[in-house]
N, C-alpha and C. Protein backbone atom coordinates (compact mmCIF):
# COMPACT_ATOMS: atom_id res chain seq x y z
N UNK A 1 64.78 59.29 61.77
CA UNK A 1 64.03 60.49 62.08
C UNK A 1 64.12 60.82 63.58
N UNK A 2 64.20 59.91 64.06
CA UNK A 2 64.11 59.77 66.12
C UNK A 2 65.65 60.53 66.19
N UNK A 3 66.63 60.56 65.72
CA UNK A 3 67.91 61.10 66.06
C UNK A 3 67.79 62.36 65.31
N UNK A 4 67.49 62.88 64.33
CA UNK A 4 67.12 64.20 63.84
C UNK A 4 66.38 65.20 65.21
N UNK A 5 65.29 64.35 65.23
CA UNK A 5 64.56 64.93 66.40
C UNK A 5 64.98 65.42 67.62
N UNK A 6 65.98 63.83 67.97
CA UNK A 6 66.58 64.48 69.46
C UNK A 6 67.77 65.67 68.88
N UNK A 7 68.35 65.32 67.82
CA UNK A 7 69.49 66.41 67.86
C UNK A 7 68.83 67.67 67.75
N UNK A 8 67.87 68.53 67.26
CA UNK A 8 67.41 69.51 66.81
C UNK A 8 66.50 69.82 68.29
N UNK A 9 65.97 68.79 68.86
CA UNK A 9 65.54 69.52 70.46
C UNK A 9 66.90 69.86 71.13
N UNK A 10 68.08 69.38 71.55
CA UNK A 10 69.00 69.48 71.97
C UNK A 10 69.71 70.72 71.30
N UNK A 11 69.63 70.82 70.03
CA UNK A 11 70.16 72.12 69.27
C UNK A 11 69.47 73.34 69.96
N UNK A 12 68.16 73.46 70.04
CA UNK A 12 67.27 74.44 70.56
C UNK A 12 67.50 74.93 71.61
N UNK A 13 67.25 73.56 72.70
CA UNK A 13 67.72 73.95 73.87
C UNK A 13 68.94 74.44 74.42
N UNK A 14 70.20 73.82 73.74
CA UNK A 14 71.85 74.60 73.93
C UNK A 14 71.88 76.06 73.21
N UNK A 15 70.94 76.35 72.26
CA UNK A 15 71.10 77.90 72.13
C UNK A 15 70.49 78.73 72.91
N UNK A 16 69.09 78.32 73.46
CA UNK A 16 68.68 79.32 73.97
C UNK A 16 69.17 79.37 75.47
N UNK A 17 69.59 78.46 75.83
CA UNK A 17 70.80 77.98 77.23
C UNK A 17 71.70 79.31 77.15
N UNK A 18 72.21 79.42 75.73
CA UNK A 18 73.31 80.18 75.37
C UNK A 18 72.88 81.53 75.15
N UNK A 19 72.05 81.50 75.09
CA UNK A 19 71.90 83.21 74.97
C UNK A 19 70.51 83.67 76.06
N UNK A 20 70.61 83.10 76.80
CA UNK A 20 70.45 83.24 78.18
C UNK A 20 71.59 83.62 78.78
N UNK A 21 72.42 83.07 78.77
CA UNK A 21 73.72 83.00 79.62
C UNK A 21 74.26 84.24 79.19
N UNK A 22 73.90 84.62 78.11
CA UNK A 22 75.03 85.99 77.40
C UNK A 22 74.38 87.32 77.91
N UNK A 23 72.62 86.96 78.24
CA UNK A 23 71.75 88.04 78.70
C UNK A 23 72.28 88.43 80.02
N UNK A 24 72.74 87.34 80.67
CA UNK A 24 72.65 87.02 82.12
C UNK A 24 74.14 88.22 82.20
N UNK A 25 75.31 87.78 81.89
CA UNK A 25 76.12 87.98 81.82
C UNK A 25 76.59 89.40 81.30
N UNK A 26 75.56 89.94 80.52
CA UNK A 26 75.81 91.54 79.67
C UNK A 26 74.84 92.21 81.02
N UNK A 27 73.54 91.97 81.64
CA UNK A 27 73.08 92.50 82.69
C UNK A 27 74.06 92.99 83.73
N UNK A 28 74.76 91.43 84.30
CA UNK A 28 75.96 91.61 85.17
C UNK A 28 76.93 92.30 85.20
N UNK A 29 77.55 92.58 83.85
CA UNK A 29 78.66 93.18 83.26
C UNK A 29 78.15 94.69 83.20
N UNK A 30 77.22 94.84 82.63
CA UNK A 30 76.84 96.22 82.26
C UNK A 30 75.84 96.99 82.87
N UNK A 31 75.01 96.17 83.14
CA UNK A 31 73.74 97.16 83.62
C UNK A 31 73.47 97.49 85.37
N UNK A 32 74.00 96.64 85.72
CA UNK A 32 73.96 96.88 87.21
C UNK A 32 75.28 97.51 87.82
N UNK A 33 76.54 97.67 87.44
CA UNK A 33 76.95 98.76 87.41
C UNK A 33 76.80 99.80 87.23
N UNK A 34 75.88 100.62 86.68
CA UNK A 34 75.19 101.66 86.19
C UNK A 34 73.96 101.85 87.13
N UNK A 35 73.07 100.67 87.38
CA UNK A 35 72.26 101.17 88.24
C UNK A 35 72.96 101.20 89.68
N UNK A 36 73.93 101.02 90.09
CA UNK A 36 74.77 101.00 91.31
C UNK A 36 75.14 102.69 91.42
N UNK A 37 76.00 102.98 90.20
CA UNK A 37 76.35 104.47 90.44
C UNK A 37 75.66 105.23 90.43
N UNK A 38 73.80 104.55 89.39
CA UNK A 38 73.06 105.87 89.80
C UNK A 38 72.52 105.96 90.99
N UNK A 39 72.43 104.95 91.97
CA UNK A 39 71.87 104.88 92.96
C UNK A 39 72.71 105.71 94.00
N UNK A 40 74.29 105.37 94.28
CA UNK A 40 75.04 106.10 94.75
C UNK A 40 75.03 108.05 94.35
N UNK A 41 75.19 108.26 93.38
CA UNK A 41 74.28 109.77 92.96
C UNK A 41 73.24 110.24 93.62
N UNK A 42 72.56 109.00 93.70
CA UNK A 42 71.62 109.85 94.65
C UNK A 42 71.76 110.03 96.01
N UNK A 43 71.78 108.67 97.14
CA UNK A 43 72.25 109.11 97.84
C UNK A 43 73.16 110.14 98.09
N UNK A 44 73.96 110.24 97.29
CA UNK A 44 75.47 111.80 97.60
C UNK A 44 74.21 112.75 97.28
N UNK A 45 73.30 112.74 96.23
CA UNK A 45 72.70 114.13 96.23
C UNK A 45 71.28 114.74 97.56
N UNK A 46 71.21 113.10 97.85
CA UNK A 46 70.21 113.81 99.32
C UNK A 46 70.72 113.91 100.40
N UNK A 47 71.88 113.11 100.20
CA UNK A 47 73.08 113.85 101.59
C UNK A 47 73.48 115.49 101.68
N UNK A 48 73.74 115.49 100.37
CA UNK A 48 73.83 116.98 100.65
C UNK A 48 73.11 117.96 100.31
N UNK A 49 71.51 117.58 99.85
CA UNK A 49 70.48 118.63 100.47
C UNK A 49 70.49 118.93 101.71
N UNK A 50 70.40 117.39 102.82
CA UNK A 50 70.56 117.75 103.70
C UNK A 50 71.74 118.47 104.26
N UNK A 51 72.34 118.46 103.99
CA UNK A 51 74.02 119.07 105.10
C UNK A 51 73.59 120.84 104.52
N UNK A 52 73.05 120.92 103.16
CA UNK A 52 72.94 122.49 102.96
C UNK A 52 71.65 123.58 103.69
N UNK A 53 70.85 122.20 103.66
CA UNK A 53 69.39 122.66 104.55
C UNK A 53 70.03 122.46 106.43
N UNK A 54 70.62 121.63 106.76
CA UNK A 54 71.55 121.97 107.92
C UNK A 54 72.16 123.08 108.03
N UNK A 55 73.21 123.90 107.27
CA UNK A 55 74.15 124.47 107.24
C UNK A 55 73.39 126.01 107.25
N UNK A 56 72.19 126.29 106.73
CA UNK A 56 71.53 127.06 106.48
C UNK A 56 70.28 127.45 107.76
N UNK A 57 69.97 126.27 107.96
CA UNK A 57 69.13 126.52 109.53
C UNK A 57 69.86 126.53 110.66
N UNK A 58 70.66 126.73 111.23
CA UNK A 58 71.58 126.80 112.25
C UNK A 58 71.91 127.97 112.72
């Protein structure tokens, strides 16, 4: 029963190890690329409020 036990804590723990790692990894892969370009969008879009609110008061 003592080796059931340890194998099935050890089972538990290597999956959720594992799909941690896949969370970790689909975040990395996917989602922060996306919040990167939207962030860049913006900056470009308050850059050029300003340059038009420049271009216009002058």
């Amino acid at each position: 029963m003592k080796h059931f036990t340890n194998g099935l804590i050890v089972g538990v723990l290597g999956t959720v190890a594992a799909g941690l790692g896949a969370l970790l990894t689909f975040k990395k892969s996917v989602v922060d690329p996306i919040e990167d370009q939207e962030q860049k969008f913006e900056e470009n879009r308050k850059r050029a409020m300003r340059k038009s609110r420049a271009a216009h008061h002058g």
